[in-house]
Protein backbone atom coordinates (compact mmCIF):
# COMPACT_ATOMS: atom_id res chain seq x y z
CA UNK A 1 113.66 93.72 95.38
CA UNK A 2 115.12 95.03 92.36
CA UNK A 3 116.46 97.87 94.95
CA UNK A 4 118.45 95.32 96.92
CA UNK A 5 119.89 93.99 93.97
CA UNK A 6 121.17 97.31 92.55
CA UNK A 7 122.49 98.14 96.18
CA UNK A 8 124.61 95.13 95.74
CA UNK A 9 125.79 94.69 92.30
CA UNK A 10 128.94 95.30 92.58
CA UNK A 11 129.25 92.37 95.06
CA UNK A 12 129.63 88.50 95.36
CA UNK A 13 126.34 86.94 96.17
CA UNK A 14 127.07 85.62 99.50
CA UNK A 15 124.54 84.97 102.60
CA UNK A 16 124.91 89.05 103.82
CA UNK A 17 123.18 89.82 100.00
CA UNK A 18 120.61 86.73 100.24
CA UNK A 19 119.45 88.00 104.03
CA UNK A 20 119.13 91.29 103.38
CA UNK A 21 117.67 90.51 99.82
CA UNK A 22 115.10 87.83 101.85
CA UNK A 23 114.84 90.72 104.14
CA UNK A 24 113.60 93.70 101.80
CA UNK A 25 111.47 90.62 99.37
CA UNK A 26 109.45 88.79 102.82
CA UNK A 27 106.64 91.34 102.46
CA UNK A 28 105.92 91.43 98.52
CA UNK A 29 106.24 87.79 98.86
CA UNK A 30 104.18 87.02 101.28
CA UNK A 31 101.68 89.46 100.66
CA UNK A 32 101.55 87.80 97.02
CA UNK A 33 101.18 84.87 98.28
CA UNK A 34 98.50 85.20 100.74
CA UNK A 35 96.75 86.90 98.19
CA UNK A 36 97.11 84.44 95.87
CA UNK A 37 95.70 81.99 98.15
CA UNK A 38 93.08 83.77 98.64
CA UNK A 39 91.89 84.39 95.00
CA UNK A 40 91.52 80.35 94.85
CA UNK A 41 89.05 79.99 97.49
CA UNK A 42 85.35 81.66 98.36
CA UNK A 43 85.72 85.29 97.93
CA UNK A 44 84.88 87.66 100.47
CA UNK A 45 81.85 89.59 100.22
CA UNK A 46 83.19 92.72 100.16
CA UNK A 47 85.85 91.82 96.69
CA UNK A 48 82.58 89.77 94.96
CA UNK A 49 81.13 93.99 95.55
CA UNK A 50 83.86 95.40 94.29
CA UNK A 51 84.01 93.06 91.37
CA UNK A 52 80.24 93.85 91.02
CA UNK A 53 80.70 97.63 91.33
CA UNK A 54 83.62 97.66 89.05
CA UNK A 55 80.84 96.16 85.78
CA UNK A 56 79.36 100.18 86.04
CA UNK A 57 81.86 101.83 87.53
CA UNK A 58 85.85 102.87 85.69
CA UNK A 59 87.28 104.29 88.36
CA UNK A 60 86.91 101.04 90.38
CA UNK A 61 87.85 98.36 87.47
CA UNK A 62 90.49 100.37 87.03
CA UNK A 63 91.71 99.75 90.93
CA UNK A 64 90.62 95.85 90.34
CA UNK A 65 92.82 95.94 87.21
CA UNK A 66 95.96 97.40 89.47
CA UNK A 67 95.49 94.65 91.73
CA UNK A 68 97.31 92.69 88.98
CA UNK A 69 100.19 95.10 88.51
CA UNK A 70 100.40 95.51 91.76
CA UNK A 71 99.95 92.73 94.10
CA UNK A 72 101.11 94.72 97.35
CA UNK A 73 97.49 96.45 96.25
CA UNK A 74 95.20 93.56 95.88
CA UNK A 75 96.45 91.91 99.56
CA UNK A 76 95.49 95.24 101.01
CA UNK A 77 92.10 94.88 98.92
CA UNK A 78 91.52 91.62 100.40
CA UNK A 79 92.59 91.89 103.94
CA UNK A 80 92.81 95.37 104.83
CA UNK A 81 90.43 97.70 103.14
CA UNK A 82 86.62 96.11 102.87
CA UNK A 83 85.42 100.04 102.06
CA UNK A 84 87.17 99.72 98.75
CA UNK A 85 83.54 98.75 96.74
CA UNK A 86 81.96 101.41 98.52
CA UNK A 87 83.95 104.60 96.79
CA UNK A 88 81.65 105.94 94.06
């Protein structure tokens, strides 16, 4: 997003810049969103093991703790990769 922004800064903000800024943002956004979302309901078994696994285990706190820097990281926790709380 920030990339968009620095692609354009020597231009007027006009609806060209907001599409293509819209453009490039859709997927963080979204994916932040839906993962948001998701961290307000029942969580799926396979995050409540990873949360589990990551009491005894750095290496995967550390990837829970990313999910916060990162939210691109947690929707792929969440909805893409279930085999994340079985890495030792």
């Amino acid at each position: 997003m920030l990339g968009t922004l620095l692609d354009y800064k020597d231009k007027v903000w006009d609806e060209e810049l907001g599409i293509e800024y819209w453009r490039r943002a859709k997927p963080y956004i979204t994916a932040m969103t839906e993962w948001t979302n998701a961290m307000t309901g029942d969580l799926p078994e396979h995050i409540i093991g990873t949360l589990v696994k990551g009491g005894s285990d750095q290496h995967i706190a550390n990837q829970v703790a990313e999910w916060f820097e990162n939210p691109l990281k947690a929707h792929e926790a969440f909805f893409l990769d279930s085999s994340l709380h079985t890495q030792s």
